[in-house]
N, C-alpha and C. Protein backbone atom coordinates (compact mmCIF):
# COMPACT_ATOMS: atom_id res chain seq x y z
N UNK A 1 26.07 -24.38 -16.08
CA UNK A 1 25.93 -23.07 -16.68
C UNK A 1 24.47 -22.76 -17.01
N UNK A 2 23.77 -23.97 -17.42
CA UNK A 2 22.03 -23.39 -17.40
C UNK A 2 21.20 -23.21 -16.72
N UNK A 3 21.76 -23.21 -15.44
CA UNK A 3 20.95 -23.36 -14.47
C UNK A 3 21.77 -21.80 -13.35
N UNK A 4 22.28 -21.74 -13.69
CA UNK A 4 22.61 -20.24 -13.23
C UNK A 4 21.91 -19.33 -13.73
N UNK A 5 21.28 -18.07 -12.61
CA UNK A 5 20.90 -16.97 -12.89
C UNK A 5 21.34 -15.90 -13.59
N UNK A 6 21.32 -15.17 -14.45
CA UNK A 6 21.69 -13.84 -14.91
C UNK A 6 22.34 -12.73 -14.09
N UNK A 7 22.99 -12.45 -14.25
CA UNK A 7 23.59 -11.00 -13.24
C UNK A 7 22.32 -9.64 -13.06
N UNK A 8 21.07 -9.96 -14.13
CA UNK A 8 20.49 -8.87 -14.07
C UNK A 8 18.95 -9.58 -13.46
N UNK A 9 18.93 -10.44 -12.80
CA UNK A 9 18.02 -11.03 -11.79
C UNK A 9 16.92 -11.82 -12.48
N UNK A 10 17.05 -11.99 -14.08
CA UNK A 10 16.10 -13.00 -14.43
C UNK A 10 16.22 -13.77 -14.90
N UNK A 11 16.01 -15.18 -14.95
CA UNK A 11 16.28 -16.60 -16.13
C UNK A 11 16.00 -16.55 -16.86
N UNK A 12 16.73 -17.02 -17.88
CA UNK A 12 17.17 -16.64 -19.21
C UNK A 12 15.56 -16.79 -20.04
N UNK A 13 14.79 -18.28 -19.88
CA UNK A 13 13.70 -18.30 -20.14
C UNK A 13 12.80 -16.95 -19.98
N UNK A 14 12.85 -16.20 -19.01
CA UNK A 14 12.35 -15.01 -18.90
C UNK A 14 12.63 -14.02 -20.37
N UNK A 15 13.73 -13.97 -20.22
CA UNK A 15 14.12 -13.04 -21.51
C UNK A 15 13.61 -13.39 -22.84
N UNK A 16 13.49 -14.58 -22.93
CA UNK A 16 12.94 -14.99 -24.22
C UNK A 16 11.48 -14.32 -25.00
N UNK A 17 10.56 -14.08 -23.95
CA UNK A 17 9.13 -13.87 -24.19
C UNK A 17 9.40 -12.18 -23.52
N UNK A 18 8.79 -11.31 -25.19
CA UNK A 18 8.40 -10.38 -25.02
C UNK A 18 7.27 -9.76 -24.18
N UNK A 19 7.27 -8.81 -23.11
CA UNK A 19 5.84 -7.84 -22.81
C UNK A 19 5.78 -6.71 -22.90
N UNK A 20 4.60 -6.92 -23.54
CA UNK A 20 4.28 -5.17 -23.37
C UNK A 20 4.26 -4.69 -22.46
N UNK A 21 5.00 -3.07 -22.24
CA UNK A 21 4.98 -2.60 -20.95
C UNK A 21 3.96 -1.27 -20.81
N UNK A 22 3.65 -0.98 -19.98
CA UNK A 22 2.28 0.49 -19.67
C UNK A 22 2.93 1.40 -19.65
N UNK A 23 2.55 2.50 -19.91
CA UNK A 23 2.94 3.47 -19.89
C UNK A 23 2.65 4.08 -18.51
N UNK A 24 3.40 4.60 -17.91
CA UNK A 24 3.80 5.29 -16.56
C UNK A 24 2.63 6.24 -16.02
N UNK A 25 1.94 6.85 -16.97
CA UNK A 25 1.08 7.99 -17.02
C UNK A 25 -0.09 7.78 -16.25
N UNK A 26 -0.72 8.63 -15.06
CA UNK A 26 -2.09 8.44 -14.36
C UNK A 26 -2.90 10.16 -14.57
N UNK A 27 -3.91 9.83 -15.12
CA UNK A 27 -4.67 11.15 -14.97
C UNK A 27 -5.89 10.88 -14.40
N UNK A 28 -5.39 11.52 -13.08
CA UNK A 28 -6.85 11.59 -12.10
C UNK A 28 -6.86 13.23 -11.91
N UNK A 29 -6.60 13.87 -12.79
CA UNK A 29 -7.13 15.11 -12.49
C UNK A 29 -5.48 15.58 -11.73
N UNK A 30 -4.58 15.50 -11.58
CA UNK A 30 -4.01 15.73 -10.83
C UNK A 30 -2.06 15.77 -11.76
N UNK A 31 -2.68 16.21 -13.00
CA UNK A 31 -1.66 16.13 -13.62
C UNK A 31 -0.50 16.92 -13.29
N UNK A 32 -1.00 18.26 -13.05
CA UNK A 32 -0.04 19.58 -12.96
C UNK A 32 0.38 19.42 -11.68
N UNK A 33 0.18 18.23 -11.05
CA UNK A 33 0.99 18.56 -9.59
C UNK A 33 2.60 17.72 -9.79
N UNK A 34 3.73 18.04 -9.35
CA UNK A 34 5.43 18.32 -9.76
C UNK A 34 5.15 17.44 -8.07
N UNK A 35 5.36 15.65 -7.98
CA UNK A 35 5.44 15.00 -7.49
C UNK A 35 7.14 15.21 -7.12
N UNK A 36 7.42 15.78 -5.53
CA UNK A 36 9.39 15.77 -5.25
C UNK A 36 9.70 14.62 -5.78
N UNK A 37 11.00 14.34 -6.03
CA UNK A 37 11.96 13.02 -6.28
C UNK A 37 12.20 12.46 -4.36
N UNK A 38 12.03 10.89 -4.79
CA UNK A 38 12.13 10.44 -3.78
C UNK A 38 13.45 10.21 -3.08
N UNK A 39 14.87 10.48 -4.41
CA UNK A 39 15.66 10.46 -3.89
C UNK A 39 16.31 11.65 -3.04
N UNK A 40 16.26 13.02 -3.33
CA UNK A 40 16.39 14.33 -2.85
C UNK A 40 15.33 14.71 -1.52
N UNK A 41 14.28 14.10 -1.78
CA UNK A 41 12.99 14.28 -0.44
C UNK A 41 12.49 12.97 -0.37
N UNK A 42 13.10 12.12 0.68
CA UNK A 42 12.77 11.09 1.45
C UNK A 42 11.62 11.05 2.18
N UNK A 43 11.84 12.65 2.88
CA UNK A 43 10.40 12.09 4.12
C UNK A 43 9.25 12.56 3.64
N UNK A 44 9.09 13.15 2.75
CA UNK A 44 7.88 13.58 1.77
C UNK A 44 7.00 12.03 1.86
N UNK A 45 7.56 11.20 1.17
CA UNK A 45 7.07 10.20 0.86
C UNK A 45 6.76 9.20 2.10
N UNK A 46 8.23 9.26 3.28
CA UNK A 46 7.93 8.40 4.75
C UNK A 46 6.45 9.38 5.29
N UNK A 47 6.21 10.58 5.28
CA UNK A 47 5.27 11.35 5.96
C UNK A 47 3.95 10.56 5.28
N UNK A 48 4.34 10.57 3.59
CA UNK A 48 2.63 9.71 3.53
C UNK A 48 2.47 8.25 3.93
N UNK A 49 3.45 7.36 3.46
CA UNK A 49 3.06 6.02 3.94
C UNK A 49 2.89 6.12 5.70
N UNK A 50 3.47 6.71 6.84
CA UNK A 50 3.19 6.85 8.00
C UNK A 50 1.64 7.60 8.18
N UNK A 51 1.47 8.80 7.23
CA UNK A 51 -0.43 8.73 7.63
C UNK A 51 -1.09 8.02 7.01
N UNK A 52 -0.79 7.03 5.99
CA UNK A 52 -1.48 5.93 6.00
C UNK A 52 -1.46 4.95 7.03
N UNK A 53 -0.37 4.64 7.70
CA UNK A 53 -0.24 3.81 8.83
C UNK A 53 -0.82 3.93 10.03
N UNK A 54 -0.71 5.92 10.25
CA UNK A 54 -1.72 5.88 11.27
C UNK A 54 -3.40 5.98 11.04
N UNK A 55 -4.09 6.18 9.70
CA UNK A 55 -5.16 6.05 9.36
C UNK A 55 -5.44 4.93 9.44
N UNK A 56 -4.91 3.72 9.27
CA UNK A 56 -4.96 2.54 9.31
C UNK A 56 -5.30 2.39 10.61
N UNK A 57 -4.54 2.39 11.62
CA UNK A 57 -4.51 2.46 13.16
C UNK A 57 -5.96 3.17 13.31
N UNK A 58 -5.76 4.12 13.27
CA UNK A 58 -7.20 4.85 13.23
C UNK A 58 -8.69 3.97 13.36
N UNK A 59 -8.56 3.53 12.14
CA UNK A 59 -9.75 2.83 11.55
C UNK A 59 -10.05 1.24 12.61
N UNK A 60 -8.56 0.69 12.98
CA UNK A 60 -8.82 -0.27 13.61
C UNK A 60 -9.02 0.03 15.07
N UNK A 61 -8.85 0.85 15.77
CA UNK A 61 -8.77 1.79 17.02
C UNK A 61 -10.52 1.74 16.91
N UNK A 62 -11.27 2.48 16.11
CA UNK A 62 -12.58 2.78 15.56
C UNK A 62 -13.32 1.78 15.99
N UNK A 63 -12.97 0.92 15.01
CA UNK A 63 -13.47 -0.42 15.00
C UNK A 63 -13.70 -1.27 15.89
N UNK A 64 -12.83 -1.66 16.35
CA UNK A 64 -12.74 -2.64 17.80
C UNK A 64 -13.52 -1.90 18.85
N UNK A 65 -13.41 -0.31 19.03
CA UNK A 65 -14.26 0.26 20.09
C UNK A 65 -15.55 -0.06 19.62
N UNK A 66 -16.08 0.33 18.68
CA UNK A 66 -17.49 0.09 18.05
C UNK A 66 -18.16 -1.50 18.23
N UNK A 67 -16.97 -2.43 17.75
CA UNK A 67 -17.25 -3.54 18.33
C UNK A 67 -17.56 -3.94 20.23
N UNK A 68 -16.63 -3.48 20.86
CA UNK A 68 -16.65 -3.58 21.50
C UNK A 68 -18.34 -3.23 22.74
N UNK A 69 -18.21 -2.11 22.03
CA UNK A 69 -19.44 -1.25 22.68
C UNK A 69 -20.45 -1.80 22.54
N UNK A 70 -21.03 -2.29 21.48
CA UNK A 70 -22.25 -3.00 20.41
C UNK A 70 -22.17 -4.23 21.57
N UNK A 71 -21.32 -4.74 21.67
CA UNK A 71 -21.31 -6.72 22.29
C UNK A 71 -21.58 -6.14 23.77
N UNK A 72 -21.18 -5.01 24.50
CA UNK A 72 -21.62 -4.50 26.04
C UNK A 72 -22.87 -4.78 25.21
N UNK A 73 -23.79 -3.45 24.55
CA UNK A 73 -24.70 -3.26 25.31
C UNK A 73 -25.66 -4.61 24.94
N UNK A 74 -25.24 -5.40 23.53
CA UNK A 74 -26.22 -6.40 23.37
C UNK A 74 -26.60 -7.06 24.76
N UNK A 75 -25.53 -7.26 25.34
CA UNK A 75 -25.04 -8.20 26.32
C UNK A 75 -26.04 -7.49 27.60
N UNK A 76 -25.78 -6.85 27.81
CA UNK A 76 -26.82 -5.80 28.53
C UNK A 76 -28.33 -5.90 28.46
N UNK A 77 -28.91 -5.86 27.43
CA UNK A 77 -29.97 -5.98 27.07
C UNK A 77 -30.31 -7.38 27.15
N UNK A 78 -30.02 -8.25 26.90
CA UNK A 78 -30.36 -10.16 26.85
C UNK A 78 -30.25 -10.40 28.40
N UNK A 79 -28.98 -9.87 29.25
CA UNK A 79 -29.04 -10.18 30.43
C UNK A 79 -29.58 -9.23 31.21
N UNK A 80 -30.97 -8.52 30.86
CA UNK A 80 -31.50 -7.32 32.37
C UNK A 80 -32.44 -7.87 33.02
């Protein structure tokens, strides 16, 4: 029996020790904006993590060409 988990996903030792928790609140200037619920508007939220995904892509797309280009022409130049 002490070695079983809780139905509410934490060991009991967990429960013992209080934390303080943060308060939810971010002000970057951007208070008055009425963030949709993620449960009623799903793709609100899939639309941003996907342009992060493709910004991501982006950046590494960028990158590797830039790399790429740089090691031609070094390569170019040492061997003329």
């Amino acid at each position: 029996m002490e070695y079983e988990i809780p139905m509410n996903g934490y060991p009991s030792s967990y429960q013992q020790h209080s934390h303080q928790t943060l308060p939810r609140t971010f002000s970057f200037g951007m208070s008055d904006i009425s963030w949709p619920d993620a449960m009623n508007h799903p793709y609100f939220y899939i639309g941003i993590y996907a342009a992060i995904g493709l910004g991501t892509a982006f950046a590494n797309v960028l990158s590797v060409t830039t790399q790429y280009t740089g090691a031609l022409r070094a390569s170019r130049m040492l061997f003329k």
